[in-house]
PDB file of N, CA and C in Angstrom:
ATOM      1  N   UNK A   1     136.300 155.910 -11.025  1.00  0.00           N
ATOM      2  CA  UNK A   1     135.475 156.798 -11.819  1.00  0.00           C
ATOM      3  C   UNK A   1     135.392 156.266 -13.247  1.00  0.00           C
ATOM      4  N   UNK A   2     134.176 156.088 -13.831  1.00  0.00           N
ATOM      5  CA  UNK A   2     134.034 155.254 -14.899  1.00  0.00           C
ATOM      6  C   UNK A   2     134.086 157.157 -16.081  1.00  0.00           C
ATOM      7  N   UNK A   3     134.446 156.945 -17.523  1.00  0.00           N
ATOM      8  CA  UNK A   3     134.925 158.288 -18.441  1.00  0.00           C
ATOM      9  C   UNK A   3     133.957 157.446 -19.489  1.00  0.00           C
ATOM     10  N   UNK A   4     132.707 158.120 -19.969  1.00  0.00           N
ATOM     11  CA  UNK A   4     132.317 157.789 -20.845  1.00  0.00           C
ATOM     12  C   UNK A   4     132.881 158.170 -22.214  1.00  0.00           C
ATOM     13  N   UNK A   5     133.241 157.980 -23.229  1.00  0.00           N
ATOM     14  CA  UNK A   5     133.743 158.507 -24.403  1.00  0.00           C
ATOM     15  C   UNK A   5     132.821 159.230 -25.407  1.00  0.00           C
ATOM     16  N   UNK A   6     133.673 160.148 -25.430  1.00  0.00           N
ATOM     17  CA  UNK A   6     132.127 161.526 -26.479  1.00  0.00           C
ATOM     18  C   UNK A   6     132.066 160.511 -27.524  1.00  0.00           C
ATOM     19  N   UNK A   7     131.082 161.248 -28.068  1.00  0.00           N
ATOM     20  CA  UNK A   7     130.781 160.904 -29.655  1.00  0.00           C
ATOM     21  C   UNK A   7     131.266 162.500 -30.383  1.00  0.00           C
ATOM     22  N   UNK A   8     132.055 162.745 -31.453  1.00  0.00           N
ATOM     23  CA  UNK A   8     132.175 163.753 -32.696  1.00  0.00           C
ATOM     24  C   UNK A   8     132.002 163.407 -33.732  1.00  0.00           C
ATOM     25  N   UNK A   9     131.278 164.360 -33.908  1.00  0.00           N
ATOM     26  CA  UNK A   9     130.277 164.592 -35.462  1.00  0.00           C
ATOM     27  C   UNK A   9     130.934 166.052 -35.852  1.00  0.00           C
ATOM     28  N   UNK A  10     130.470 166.197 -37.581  1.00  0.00           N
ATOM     29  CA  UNK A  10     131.256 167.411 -37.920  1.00  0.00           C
ATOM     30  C   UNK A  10     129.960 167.103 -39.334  1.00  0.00           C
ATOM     31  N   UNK A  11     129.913 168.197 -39.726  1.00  0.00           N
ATOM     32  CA  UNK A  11     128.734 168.687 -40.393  1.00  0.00           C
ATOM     33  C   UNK A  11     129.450 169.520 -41.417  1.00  0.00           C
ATOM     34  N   UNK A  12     129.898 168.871 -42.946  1.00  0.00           N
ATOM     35  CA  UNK A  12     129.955 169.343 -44.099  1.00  0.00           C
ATOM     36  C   UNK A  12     129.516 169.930 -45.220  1.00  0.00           C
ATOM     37  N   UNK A  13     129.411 170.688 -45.739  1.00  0.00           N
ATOM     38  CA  UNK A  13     128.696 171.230 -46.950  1.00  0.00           C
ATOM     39  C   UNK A  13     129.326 170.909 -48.659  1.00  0.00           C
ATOM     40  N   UNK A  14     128.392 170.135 -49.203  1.00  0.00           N
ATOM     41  CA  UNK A  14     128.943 170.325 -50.412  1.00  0.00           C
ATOM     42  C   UNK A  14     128.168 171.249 -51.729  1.00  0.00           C
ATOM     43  N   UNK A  15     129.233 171.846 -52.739  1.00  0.00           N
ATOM     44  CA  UNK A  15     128.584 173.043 -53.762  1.00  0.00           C
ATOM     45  C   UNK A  15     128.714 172.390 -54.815  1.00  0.00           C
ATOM     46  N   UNK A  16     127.870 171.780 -55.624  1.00  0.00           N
ATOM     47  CA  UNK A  16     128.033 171.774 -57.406  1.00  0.00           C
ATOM     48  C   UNK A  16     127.715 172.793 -58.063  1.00  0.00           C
ATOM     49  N   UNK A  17     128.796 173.071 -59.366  1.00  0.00           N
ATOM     50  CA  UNK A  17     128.883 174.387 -59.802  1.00  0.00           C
ATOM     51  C   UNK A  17     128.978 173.780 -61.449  1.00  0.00           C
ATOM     52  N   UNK A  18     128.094 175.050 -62.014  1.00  0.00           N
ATOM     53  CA  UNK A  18     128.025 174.381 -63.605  1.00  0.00           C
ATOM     54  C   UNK A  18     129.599 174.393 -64.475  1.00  0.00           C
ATOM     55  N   UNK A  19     129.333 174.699 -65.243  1.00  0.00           N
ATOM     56  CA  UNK A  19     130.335 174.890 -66.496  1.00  0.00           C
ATOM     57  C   UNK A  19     131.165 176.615 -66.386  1.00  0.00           C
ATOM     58  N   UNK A  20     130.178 177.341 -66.138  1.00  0.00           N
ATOM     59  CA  UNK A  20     130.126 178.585 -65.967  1.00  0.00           C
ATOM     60  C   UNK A  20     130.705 178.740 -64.524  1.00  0.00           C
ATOM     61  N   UNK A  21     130.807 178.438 -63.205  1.00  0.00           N
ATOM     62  CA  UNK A  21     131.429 178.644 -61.962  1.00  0.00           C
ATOM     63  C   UNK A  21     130.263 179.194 -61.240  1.00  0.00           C
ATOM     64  N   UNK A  22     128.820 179.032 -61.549  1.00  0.00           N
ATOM     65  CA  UNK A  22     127.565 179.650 -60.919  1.00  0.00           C
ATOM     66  C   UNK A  22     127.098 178.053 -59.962  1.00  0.00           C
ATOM     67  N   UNK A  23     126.691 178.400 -58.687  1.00  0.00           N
ATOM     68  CA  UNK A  23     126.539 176.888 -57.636  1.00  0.00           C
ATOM     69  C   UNK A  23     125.208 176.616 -57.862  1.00  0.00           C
ATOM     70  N   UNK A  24     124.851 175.982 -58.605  1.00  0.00           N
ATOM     71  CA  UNK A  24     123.433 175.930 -58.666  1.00  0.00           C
ATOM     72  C   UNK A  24     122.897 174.110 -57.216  1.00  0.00           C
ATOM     73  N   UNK A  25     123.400 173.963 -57.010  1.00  0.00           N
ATOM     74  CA  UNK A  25     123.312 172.824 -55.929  1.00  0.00           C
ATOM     75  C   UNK A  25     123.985 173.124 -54.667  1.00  0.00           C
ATOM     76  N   UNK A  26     123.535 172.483 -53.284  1.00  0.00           N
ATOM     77  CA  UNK A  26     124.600 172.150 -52.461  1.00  0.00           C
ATOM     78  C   UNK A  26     123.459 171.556 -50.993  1.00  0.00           C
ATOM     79  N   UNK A  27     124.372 170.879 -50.568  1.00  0.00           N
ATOM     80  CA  UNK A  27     123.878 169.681 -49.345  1.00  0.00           C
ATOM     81  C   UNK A  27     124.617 169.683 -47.963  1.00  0.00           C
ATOM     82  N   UNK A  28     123.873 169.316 -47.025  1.00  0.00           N
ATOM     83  CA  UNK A  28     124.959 169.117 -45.857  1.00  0.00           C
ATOM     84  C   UNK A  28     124.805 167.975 -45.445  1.00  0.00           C
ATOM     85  N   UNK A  29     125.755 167.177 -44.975  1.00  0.00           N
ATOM     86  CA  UNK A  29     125.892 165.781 -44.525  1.00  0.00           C
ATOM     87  C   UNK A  29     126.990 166.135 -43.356  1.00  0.00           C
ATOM     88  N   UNK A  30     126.749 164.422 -42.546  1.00  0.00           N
ATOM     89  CA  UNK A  30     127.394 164.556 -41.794  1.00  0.00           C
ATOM     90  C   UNK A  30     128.488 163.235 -41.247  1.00  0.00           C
ATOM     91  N   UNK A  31     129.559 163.597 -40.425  1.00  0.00           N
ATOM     92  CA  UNK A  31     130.589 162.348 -40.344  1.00  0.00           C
ATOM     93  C   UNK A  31     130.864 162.201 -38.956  1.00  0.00           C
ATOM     94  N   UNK A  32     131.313 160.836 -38.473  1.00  0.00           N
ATOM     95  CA  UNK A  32     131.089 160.915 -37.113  1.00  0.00           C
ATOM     96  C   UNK A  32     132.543 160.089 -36.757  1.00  0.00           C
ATOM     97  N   UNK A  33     133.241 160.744 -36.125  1.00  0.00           N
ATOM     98  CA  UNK A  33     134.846 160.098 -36.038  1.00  0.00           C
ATOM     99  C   UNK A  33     134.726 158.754 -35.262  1.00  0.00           C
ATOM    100  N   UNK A  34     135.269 157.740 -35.845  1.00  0.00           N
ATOM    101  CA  UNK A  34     135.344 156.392 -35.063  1.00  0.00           C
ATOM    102  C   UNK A  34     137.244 156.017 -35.004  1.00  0.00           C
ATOM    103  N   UNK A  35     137.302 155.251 -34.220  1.00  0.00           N
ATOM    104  CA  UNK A  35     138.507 155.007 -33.775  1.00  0.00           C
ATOM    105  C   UNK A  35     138.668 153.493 -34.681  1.00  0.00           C
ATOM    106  N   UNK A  36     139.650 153.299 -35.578  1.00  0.00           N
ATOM    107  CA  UNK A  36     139.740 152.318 -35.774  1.00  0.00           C
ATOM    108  C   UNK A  36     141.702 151.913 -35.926  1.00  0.00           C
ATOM    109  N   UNK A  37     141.745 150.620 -34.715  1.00  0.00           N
ATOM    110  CA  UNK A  37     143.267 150.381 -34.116  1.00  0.00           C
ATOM    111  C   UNK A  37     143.027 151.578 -33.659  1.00  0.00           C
ATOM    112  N   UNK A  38     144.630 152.375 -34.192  1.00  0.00           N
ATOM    113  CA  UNK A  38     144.818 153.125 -33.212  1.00  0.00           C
ATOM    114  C   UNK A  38     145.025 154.650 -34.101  1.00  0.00           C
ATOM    115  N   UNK A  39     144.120 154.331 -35.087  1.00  0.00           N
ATOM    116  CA  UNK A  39     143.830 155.862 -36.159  1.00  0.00           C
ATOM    117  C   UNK A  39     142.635 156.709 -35.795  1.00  0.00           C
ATOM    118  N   UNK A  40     142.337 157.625 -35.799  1.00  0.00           N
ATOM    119  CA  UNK A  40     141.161 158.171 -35.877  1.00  0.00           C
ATOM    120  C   UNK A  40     140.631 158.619 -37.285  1.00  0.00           C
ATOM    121  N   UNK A  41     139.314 158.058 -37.528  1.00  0.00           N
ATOM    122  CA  UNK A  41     138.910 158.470 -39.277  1.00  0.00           C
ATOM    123  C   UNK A  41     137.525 158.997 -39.275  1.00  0.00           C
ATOM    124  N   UNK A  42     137.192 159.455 -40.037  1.00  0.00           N
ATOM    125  CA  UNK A  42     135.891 160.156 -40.591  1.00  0.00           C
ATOM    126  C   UNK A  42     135.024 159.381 -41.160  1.00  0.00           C
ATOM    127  N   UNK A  43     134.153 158.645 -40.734  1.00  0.00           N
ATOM    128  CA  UNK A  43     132.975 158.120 -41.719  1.00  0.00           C
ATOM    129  C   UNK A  43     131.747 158.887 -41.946  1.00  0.00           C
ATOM    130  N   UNK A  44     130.984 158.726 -43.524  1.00  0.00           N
ATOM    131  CA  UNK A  44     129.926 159.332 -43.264  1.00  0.00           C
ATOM    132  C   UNK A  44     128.699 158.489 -42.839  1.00  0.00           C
ATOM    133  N   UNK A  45     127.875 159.226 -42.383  1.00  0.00           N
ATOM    134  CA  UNK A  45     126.426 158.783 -41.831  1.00  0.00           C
ATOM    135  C   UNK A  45     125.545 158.619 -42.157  1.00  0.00           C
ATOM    136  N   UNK A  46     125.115 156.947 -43.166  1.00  0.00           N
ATOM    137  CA  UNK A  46     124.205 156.847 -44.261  1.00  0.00           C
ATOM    138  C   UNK A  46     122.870 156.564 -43.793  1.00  0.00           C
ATOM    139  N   UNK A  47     122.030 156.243 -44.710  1.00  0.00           N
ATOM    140  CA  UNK A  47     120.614 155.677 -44.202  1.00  0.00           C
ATOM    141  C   UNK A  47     120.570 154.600 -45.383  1.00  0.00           C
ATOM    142  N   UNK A  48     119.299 154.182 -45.285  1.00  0.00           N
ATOM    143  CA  UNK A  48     118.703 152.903 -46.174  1.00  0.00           C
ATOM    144  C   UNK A  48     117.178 153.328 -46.981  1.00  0.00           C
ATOM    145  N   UNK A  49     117.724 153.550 -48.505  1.00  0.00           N
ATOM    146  CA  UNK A  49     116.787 154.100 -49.222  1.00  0.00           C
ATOM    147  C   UNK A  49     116.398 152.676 -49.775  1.00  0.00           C
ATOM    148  N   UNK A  50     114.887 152.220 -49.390  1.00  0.00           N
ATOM    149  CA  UNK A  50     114.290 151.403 -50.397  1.00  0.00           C
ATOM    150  C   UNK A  50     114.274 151.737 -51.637  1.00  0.00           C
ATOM    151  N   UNK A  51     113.961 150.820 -52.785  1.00  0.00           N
ATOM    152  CA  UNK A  51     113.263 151.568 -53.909  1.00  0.00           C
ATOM    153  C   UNK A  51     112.726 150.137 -54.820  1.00  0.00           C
ATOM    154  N   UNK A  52     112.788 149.953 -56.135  1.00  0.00           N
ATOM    155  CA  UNK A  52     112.138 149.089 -56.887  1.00  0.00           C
ATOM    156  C   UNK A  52     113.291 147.838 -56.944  1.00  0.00           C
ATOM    157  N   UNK A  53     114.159 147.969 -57.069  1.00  0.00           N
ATOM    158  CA  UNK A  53     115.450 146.480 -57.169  1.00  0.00           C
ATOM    159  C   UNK A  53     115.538 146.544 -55.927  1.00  0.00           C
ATOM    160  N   UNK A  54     115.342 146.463 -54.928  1.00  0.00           N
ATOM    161  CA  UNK A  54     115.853 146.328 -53.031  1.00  0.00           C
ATOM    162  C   UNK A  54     116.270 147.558 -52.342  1.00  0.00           C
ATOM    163  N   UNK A  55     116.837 147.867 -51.424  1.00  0.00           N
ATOM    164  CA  UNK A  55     117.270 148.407 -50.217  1.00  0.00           C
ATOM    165  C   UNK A  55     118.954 148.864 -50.673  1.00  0.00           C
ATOM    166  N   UNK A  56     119.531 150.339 -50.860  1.00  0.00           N
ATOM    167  CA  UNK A  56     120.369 150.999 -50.958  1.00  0.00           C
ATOM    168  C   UNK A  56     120.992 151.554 -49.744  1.00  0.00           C
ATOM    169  N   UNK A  57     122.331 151.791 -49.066  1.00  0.00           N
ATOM    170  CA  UNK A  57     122.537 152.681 -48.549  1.00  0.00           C
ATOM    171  C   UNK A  57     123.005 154.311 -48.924  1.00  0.00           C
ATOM    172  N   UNK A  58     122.530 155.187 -49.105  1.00  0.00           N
ATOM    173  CA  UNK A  58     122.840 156.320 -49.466  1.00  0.00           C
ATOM    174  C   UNK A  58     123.429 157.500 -48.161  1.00  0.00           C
ATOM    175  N   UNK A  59     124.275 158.560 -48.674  1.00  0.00           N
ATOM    176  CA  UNK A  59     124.193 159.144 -47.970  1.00  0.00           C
ATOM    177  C   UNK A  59     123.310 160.048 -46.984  1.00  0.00           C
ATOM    178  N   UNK A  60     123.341 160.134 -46.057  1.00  0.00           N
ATOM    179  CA  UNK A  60     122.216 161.220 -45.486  1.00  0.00           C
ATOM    180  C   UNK A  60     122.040 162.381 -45.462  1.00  0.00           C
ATOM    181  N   UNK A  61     121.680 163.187 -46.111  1.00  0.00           N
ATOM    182  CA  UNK A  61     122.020 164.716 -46.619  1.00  0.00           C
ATOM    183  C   UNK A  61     120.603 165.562 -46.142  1.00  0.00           C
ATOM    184  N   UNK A  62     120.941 166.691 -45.976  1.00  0.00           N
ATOM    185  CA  UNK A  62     120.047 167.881 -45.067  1.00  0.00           C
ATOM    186  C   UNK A  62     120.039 169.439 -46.021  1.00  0.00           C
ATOM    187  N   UNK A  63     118.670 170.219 -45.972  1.00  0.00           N
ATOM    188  CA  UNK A  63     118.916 171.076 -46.661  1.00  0.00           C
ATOM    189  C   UNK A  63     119.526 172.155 -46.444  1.00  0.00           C
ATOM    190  N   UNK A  64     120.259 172.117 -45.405  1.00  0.00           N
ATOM    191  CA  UNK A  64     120.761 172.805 -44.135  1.00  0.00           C
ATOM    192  C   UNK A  64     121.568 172.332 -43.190  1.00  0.00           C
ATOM    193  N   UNK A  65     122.608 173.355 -42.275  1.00  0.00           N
ATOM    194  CA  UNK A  65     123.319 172.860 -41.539  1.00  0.00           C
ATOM    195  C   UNK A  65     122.447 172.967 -40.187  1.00  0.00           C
ATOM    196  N   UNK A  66     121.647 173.477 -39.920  1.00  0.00           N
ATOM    197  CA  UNK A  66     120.749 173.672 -38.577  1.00  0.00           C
ATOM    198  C   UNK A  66     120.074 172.446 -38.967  1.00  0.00           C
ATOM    199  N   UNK A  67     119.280 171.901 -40.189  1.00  0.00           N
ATOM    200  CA  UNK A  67     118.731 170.507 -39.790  1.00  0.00           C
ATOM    201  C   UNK A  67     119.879 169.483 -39.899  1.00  0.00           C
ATOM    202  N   UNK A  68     121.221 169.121 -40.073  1.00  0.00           N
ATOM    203  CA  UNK A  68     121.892 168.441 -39.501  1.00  0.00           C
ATOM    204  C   UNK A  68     122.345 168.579 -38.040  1.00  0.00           C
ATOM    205  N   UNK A  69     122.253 169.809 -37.482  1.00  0.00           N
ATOM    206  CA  UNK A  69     122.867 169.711 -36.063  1.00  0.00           C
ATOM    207  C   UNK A  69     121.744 169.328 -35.478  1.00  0.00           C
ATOM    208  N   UNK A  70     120.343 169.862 -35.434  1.00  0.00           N
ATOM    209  CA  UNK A  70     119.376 169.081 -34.702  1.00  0.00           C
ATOM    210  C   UNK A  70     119.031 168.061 -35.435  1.00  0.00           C
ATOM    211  N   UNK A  71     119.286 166.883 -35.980  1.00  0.00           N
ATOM    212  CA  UNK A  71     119.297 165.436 -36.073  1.00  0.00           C
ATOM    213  C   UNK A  71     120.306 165.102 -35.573  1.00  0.00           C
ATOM    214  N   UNK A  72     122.329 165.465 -35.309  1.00  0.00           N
ATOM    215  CA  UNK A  72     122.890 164.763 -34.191  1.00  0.00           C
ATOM    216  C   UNK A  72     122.349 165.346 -33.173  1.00  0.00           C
ATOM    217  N   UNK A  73     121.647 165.945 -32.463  1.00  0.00           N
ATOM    218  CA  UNK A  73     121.170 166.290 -31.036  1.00  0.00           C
ATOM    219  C   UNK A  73     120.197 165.149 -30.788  1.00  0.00           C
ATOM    220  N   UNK A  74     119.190 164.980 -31.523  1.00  0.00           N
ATOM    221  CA  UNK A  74     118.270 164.420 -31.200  1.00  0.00           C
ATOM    222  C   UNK A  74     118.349 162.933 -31.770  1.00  0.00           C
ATOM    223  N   UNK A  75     118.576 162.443 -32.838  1.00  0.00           N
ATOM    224  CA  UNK A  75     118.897 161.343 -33.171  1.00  0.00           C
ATOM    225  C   UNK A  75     120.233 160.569 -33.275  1.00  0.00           C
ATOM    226  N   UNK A  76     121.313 161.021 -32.877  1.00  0.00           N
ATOM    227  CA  UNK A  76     122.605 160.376 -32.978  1.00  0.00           C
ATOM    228  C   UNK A  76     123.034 160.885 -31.536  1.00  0.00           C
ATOM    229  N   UNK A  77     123.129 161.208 -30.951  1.00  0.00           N
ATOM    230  CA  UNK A  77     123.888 161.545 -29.586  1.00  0.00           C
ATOM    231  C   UNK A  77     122.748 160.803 -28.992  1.00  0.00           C
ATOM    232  N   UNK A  78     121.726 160.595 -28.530  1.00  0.00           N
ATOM    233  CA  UNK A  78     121.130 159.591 -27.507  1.00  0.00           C
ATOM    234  C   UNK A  78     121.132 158.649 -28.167  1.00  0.00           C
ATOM    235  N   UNK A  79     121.389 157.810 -29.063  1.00  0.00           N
ATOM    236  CA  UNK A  79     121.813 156.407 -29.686  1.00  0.00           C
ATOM    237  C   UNK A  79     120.303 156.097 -29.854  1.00  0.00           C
ATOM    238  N   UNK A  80     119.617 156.673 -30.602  1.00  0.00           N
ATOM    239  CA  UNK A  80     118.367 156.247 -31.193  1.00  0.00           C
ATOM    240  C   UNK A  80     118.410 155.023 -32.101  1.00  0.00           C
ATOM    241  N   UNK A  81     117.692 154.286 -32.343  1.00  0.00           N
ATOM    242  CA  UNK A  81     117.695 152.970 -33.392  1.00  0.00           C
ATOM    243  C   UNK A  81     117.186 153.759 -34.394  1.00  0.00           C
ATOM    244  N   UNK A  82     118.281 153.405 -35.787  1.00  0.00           N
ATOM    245  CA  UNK A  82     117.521 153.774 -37.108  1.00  0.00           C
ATOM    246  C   UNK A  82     117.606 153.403 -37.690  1.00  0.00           C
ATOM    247  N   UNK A  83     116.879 153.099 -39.146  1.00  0.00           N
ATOM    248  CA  UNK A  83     117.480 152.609 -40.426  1.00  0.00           C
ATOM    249  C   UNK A  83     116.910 150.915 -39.812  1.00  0.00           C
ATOM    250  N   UNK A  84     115.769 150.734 -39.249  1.00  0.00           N
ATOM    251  CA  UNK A  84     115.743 149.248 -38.594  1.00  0.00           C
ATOM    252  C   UNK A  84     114.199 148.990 -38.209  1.00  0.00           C
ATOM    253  N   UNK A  85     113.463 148.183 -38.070  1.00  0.00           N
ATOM    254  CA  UNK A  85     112.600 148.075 -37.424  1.00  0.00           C
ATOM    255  C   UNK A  85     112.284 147.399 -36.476  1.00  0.00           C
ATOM    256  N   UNK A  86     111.274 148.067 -35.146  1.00  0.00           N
ATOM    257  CA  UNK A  86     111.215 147.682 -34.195  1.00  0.00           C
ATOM    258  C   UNK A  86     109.810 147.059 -33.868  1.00  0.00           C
ATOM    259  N   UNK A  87     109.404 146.306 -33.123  1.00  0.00           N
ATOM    260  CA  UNK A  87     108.095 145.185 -32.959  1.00  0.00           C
ATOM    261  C   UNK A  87     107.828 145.720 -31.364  1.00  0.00           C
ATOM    262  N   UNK A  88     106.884 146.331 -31.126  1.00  0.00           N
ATOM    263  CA  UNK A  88     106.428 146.318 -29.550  1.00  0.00           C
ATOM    264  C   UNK A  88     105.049 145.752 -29.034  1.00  0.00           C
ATOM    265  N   UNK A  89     104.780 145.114 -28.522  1.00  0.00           N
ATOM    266  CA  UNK A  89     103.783 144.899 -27.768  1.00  0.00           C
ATOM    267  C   UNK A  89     102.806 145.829 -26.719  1.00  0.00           C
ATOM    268  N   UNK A  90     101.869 146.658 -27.036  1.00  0.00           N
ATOM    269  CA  UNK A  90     101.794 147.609 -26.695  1.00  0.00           C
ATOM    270  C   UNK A  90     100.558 147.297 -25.985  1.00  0.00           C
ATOM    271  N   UNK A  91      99.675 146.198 -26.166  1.00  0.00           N
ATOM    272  CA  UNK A  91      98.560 145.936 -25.012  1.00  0.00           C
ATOM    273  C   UNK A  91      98.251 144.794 -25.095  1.00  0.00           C
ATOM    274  N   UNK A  92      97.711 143.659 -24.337  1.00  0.00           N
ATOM    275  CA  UNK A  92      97.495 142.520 -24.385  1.00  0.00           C
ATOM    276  C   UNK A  92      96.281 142.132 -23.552  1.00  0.00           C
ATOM    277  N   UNK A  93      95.359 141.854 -24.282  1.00  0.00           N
ATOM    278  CA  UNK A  93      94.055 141.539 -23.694  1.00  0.00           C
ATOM    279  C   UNK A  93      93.329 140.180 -23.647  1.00  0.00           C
ATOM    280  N   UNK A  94      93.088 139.821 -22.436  1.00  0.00           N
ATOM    281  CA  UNK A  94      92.287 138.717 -22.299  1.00  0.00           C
ATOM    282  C   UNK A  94      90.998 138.481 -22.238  1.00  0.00           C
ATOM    283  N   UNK A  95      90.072 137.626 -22.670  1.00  0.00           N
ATOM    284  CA  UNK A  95      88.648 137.626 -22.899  1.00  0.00           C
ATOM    285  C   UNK A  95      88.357 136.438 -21.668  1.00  0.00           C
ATOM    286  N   UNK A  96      87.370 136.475 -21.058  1.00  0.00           N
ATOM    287  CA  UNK A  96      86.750 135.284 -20.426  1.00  0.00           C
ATOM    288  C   UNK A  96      86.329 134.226 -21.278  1.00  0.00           C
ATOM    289  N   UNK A  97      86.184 133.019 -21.711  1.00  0.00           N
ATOM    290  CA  UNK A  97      85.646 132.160 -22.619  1.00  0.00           C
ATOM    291  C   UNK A  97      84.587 131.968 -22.020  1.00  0.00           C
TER     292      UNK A  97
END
């Protein structure tokens, strides 16, 4: 019997708060446990922000915890390609000369 190994993700919230203790900010991101040796650790889950000097990785942040859980449903649990580009060949036509 072949045991595929889950994937866990965990979905954080962070609050910035002024001077005064009022939250005027806050974000949700998310971390996806990888095994490294024989530790288990938390990484977070960035993307690739172009901009004017080259290509950044930043964190990936959501305005919400419902749009982070449906992006791991739909984009991280079926192992979608991201952050990459892909080339397909989508029709190929021949002419008679």
């Amino acid at each position: 019997m072949i045991t595929r190994k889950l994937k866990e993700f965990r979905i954080r919230k962070v609050h910035r708060y002024d001077s005064y203790g009022n939250a005027f900010y806050y974000h949700s991101y998310i971390q996806q446990q990888v095994q490294v040796l024989w530790w288990k650790v938390w990484i977070d889950i960035k993307t690739i922000k172009a901009g004017y000097g080259g290509a950044n990785t930043v964190l990936k942040t959501f305005s919400d915890e419902d749009r982070a859980e449906k992006y791991i449903k739909t984009v991280l649990c079926p192992d979608i390609t991201r952050d990459t580009t892909t080339d397909t060949i989508v029709r190929h036509v021949v002419c008679n000369a």
